[in-house]
Protein backbone atom coordinates (compact mmCIF):
# COMPACT_ATOMS: atom_id res chain seq x y z
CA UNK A 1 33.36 -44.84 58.64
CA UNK A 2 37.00 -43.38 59.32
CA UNK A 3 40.03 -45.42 57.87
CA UNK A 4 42.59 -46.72 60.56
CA UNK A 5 46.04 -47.96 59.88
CA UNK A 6 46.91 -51.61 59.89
CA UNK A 7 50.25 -53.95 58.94
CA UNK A 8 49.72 -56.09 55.99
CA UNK A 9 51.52 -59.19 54.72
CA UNK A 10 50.68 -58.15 50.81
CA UNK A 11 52.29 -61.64 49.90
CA UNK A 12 54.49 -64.49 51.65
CA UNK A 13 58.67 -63.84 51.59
CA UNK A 14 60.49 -61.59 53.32
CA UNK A 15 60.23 -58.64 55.90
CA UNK A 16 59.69 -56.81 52.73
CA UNK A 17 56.83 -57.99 51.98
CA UNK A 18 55.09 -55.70 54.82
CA UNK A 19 53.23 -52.64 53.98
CA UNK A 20 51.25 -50.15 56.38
CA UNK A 21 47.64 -49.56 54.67
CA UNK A 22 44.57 -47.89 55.31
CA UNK A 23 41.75 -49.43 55.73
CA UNK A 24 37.88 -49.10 56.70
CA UNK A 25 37.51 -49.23 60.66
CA UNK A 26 35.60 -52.50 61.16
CA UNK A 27 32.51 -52.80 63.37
CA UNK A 28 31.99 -55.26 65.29
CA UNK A 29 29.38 -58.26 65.13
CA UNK A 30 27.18 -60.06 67.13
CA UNK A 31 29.24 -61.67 69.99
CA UNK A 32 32.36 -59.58 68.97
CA UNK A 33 34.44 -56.53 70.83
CA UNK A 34 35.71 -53.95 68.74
CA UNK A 35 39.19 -52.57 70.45
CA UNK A 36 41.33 -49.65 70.09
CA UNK A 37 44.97 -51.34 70.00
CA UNK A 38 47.63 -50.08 72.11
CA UNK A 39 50.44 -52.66 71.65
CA UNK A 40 50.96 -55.99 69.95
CA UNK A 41 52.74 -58.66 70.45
CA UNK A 42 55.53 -59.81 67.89
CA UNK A 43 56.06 -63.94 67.71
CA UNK A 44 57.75 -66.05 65.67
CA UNK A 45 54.57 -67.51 64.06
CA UNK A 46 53.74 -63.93 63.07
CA UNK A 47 57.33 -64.86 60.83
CA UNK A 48 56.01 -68.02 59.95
CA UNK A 49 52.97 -67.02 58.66
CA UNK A 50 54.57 -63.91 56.93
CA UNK A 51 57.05 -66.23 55.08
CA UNK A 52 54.29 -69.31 54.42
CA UNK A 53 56.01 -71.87 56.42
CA UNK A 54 52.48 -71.51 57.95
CA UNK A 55 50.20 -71.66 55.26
CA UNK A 56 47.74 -68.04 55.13
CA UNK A 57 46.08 -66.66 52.47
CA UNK A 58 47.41 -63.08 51.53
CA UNK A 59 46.76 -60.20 51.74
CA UNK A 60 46.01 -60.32 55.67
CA UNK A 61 46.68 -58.24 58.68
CA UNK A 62 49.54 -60.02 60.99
CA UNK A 63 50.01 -59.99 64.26
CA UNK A 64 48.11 -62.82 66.99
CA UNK A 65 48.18 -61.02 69.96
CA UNK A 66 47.63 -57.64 71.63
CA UNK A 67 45.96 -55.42 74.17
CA UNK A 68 44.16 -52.54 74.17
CA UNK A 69 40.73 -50.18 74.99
CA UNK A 70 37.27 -51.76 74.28
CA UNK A 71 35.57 -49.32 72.23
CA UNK A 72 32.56 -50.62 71.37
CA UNK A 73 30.84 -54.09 71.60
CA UNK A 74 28.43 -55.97 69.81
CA UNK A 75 24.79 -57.51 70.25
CA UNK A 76 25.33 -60.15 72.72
CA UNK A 77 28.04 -58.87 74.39
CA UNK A 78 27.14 -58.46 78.00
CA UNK A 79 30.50 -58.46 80.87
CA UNK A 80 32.49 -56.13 78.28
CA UNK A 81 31.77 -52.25 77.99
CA UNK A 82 33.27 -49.58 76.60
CA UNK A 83 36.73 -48.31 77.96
CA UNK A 84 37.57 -51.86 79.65
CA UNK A 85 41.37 -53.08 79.18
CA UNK A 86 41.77 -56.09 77.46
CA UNK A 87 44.31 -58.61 76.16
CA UNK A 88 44.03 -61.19 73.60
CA UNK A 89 45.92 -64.25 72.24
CA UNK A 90 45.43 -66.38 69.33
CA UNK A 91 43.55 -63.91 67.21
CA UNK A 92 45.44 -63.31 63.30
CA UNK A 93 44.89 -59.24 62.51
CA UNK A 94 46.22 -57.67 65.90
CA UNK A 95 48.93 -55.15 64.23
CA UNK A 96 45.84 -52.62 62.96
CA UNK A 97 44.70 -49.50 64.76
CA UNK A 98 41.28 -50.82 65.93
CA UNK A 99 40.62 -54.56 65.93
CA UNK A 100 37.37 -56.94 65.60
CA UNK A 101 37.86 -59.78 67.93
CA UNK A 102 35.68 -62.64 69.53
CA UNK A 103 34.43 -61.23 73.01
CA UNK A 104 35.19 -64.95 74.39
CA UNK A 105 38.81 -64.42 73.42
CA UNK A 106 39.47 -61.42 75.37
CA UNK A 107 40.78 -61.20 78.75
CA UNK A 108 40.36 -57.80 81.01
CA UNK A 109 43.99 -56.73 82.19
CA UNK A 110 44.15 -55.65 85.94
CA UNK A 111 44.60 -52.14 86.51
CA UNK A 112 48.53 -53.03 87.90
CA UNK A 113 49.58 -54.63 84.47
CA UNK A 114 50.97 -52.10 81.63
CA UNK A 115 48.96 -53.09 78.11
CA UNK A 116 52.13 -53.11 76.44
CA UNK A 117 53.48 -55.61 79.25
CA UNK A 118 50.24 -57.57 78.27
CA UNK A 119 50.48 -57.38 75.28
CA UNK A 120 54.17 -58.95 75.22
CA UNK A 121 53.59 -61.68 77.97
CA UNK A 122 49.80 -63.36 76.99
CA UNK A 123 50.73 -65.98 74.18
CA UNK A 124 54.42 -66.57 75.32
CA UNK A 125 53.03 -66.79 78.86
CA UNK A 126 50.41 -69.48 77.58
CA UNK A 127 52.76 -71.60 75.78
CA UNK A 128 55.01 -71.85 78.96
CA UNK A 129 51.84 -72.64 81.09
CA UNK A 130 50.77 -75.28 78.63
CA UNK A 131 54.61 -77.31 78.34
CA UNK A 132 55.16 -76.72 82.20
CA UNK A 133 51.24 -78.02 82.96
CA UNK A 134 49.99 -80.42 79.96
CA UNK A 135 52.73 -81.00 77.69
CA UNK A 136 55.34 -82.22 80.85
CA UNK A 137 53.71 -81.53 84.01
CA UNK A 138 56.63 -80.07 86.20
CA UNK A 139 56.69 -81.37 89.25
CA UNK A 140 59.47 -81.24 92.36
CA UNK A 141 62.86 -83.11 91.72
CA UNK A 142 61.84 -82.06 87.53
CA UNK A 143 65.35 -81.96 85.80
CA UNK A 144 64.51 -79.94 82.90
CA UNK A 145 66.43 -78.23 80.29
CA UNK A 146 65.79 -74.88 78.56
CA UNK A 147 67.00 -73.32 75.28
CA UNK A 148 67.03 -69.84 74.76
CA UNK A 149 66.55 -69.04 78.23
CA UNK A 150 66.77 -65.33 78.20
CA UNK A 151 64.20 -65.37 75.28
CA UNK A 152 60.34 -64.59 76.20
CA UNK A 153 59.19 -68.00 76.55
CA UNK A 154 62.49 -69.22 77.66
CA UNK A 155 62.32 -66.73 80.45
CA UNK A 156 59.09 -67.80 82.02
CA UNK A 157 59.48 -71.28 81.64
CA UNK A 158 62.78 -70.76 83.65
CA UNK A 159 60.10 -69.00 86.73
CA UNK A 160 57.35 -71.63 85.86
CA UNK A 161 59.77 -74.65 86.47
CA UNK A 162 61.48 -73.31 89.22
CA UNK A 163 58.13 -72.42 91.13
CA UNK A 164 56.70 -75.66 90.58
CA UNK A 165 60.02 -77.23 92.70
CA UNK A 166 61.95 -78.24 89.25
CA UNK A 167 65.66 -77.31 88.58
CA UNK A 168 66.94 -75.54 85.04
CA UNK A 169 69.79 -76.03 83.17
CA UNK A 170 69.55 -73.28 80.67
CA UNK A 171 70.95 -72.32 77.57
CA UNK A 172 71.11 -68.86 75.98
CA UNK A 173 73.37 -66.52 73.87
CA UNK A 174 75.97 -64.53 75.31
CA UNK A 175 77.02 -63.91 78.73
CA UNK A 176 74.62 -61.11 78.89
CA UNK A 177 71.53 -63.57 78.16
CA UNK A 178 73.04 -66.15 80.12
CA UNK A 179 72.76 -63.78 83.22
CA UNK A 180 69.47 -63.33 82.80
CA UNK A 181 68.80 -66.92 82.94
CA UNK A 182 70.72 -67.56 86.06
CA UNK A 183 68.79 -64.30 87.79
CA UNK A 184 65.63 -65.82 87.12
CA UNK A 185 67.02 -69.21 88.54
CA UNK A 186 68.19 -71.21 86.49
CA UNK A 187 70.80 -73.63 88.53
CA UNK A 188 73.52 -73.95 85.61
CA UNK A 189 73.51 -71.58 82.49
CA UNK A 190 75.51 -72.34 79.33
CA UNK A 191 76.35 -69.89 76.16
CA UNK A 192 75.04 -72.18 73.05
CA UNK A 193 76.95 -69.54 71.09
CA UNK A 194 80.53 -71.14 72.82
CA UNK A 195 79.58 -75.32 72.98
CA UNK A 196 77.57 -76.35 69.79
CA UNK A 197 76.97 -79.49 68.43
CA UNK A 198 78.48 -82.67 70.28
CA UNK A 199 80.40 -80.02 72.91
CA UNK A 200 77.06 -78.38 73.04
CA UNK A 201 75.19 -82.46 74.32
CA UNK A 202 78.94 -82.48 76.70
CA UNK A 203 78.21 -79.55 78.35
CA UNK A 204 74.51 -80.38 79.36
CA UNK A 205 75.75 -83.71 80.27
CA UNK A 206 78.13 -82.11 82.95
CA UNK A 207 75.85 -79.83 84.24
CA UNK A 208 73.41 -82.83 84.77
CA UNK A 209 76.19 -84.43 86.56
CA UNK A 210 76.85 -81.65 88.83
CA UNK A 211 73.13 -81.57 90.02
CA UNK A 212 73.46 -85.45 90.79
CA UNK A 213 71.66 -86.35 87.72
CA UNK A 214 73.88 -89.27 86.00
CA UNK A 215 70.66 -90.59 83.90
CA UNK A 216 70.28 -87.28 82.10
CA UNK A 217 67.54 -84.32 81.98
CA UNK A 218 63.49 -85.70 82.49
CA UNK A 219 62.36 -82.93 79.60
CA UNK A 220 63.63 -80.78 77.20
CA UNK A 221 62.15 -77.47 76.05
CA UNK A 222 63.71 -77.00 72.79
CA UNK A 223 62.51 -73.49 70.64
CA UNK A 224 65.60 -72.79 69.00
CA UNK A 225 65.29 -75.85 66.39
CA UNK A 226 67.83 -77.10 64.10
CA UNK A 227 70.71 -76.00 66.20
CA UNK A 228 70.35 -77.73 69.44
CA UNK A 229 68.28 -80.09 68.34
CA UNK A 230 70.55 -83.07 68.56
CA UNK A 231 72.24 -81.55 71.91
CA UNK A 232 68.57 -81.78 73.24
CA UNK A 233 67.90 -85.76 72.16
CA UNK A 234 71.38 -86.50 73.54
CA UNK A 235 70.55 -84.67 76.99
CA UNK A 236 67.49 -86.79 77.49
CA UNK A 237 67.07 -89.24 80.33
CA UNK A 238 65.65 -92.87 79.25
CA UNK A 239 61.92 -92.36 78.23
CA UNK A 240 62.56 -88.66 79.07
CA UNK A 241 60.56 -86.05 76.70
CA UNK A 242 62.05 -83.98 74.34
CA UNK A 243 59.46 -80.54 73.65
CA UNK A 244 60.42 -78.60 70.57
CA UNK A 245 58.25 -76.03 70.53
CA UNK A 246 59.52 -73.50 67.85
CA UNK A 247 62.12 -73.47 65.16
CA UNK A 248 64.18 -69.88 65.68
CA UNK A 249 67.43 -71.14 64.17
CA UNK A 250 65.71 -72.97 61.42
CA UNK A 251 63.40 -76.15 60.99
CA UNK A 252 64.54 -79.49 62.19
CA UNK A 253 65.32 -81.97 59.14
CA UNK A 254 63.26 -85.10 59.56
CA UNK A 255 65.61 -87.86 61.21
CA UNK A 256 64.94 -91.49 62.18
């Protein structure tokens, strides 16, 4: 056996906390893939876990997504062989060298699609298929709202919407981020970092008004967290759905 690098989180806290180590190259089991990593993906539940806001015993290898070069398979495992390229989501202990996963997790990555692009876009792109489809199903004449549009799930629920017939008001950071927002069409863009709290709920408000929306927006996707948080309740049409998907500017307090 030949020892492979991996990223630990030796305990919860800080980015501190994170230590390369070697460790024994694993093999893989029946029904599993083993998979030379070329590029993981970095969430904000790898952060979570890291600091214990989700629960995970330590030591353990982070990372929940990647893609990379089958090397070798197990007994069982019959449509992968070695040298495929796969992607994966969902899976804690991506950020090693060489990885053990389930063979039903893995997906093969066409021959057009960089690994490190798949790597990046597989669990963001999932989330924003599951809020556009299941959580809301988008539909034409959707008014929906979008926080940290320029972000990575921001930025394809901003695509998703729009090429299901909705219409985005987005928010992001900066003029820079709120450029990228409008590019990917987004119909009105606003800089959270210039209109926060009650100006922040004002400005949505207005940009609902302008798209001949006086009842307010049917959904809000909401992964920034305590910081727009009340904007995005205040945005809401009657009975519309407020989504918050992700705390990135802190958890949400409880309220009534």
């Amino acid at each position: 056996m030949t020892d492979i690098r991996a990223l630990v989180a030796t305990s919860t806290g800080g980015g501190d906390v994170l230590a390369v180590e070697s460790r024994l190259e694993p093999s893989p089991g029946p029904g599993e893939v083993a998979v030379q990593v070329a590029a993981v993906g970095v969430n904000f539940i790898d952060v979570y876990q890291r600091e214990g806001v989700y629960p995970t015993q330590t030591p353990f290898v982070i990372g929940n997504e990647g893609a990379g070069v089958v090397r070798s398979v197990g007994e069982g495992v019959h449509d992968l062989t070695p040298g495929d390229r796969v992607a994966w989501p969902f899976t804690i202990g991506s950020a090693a060298e060489v990885t053990v996963l389930p063979a039903a997790r893995v997906v093969p990555v066409p021959d057009g699609v960089d690994l490190e692009i798949a790597a990046a876009a597989l669990l963001q792109g999932l989330t924003a298929h599951f809020l556009t489809r299941s959580t809301f199903e988008v539909r034409p004449g959707t008014l929906a709202l979008v926080h940290a549009a320029a972000g990575g799930v921001g930025r394809l629920l901003v695509q998703m919407i729009t090429d299901l017939g909705g219409t985005v008001i987005a928010t992001a950071g900066g003029p820079e981020k709120c450029e990228i927002a409008r590019d990917l069409g987004a119909r009105e863009v606003i800089d959270y970092r210039e209109a926060k709290g009650d100006d922040l709920a004002s400005e949505i408000e207005g940009a609902a008004h302008r798209l001949g929306r006086e009842d307010g927006v049917d959904v809000a996707y909401d992964g920034v967290g305590a910081a727009t948080f009340d904007a995005s309740l205040a945005s809401l049409r009657p009975r519309g759905l407020m989504v918050l998907f992700g705390g990135a500017s802190g958890q949400v307090p409880p309220f009534d």
